[in-house]
Protein backbone atom coordinates (compact mmCIF):
# COMPACT_ATOMS: atom_id res chain seq x y z
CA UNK A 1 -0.32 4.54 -7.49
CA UNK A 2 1.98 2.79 -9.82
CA UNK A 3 1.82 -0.97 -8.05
CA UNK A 4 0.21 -2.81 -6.98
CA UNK A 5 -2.62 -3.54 -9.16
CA UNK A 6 -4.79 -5.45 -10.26
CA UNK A 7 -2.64 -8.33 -11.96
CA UNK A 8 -0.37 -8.80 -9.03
CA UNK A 9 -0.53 -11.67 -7.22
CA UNK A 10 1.24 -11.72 -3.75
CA UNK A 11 2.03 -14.05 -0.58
CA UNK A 12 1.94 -13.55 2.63
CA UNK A 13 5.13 -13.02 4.38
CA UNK A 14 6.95 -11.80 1.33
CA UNK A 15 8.60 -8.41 0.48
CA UNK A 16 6.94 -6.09 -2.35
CA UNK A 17 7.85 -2.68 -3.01
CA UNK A 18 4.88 -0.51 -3.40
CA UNK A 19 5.57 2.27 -5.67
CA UNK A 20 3.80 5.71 -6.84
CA UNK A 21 4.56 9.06 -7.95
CA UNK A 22 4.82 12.65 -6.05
CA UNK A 23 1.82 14.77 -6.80
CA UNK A 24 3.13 18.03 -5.50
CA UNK A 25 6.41 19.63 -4.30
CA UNK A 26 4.26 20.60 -1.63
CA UNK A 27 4.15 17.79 0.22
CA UNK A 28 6.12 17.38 3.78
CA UNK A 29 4.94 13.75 4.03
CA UNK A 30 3.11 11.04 3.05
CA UNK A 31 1.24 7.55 4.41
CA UNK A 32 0.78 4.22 3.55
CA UNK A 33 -2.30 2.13 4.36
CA UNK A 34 -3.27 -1.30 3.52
CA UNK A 35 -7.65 -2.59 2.70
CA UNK A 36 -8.37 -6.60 2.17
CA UNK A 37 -12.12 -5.17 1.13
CA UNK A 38 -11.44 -3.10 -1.82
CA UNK A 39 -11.05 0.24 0.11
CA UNK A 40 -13.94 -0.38 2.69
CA UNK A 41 -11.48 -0.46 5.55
CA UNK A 42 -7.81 0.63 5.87
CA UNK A 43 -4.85 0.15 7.90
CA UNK A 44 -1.82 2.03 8.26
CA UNK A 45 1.28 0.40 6.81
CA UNK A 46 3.71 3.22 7.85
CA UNK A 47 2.92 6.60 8.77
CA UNK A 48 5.15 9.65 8.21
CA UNK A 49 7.13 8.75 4.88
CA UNK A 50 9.41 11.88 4.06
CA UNK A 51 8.03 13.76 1.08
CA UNK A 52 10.90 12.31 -1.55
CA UNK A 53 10.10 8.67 -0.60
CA UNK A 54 8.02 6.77 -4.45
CA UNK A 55 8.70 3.18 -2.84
CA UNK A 56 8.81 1.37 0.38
CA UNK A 57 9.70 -2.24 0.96
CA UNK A 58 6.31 -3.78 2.39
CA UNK A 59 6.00 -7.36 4.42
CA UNK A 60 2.91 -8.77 3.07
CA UNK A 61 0.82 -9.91 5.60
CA UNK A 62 0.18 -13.66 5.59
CA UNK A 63 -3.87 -13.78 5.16
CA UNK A 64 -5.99 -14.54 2.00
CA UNK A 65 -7.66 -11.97 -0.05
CA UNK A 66 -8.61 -11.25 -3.51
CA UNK A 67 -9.76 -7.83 -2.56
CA UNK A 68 -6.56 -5.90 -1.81
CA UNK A 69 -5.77 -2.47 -2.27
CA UNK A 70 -2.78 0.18 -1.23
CA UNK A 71 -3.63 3.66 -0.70
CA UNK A 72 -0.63 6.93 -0.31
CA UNK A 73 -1.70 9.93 1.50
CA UNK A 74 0.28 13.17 0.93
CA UNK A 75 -0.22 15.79 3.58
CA UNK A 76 0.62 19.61 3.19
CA UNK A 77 0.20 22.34 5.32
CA UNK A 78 -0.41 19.63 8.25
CA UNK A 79 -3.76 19.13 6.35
CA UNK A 80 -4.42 15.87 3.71
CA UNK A 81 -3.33 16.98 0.33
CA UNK A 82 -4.40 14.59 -2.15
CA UNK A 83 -4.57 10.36 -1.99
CA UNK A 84 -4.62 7.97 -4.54
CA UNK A 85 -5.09 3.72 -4.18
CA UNK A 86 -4.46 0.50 -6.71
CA UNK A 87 -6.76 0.82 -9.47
CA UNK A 88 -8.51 -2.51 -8.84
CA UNK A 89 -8.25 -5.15 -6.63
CA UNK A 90 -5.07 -7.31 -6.29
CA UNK A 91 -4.90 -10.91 -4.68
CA UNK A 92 -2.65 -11.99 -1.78
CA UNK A 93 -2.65 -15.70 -1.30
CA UNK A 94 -2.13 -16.85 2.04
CA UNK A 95 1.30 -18.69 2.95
CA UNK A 96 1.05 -22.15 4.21
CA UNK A 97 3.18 -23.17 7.40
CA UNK A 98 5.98 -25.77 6.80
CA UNK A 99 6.00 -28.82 8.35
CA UNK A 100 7.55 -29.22 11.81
């Protein structure tokens, strides 16, 4: 996983590209998934990536966390190939309504 990592700081709401590197020219596709615990719990972010894709444009979601992690899944042979996640932790500060 190239980013994010630990020093990124993000908001809710906004557009970050999440990037990484292929592991294997094996791989037919990968997944995205998303943990506000430091990799207790995940969710998917998108599912099915083709296996060229490094980045993918990611809405942020709007909560508060300094606990955040991305994790990519390659699949091969319809099995789980390999995964990797952030290296640590980043933060994703919550964005504030604006006033009506």
């Amino acid at each position: 996983m190239l980013t994010p990592n630990a020093t990124v700081k993000l908001t809710g709401g906004s557009i970050y590209t999440i990037s990484w590197s292929m592991t294997g020219a094996a791989v037919q596709r990968q997944d995205l998934s998303f943990s506000r615990d430091g990799g207790q719990t995940w969710q998917d972010i998108v599912t099915g990536l083709g296996s060229g894709a490094t980045s993918y444009d990611w809405t942020v979601p709007n909560l508060k966390t300094k606990s955040g992690r991305i994790r990519i899944t390659e699949f091969a042979d319809g099995r789980e190939a390999t995964h990797d996640q952030s290296d640590a932790d980043f933060v994703i500060k919550k964005k504030k309504k604006a006033a009506e």
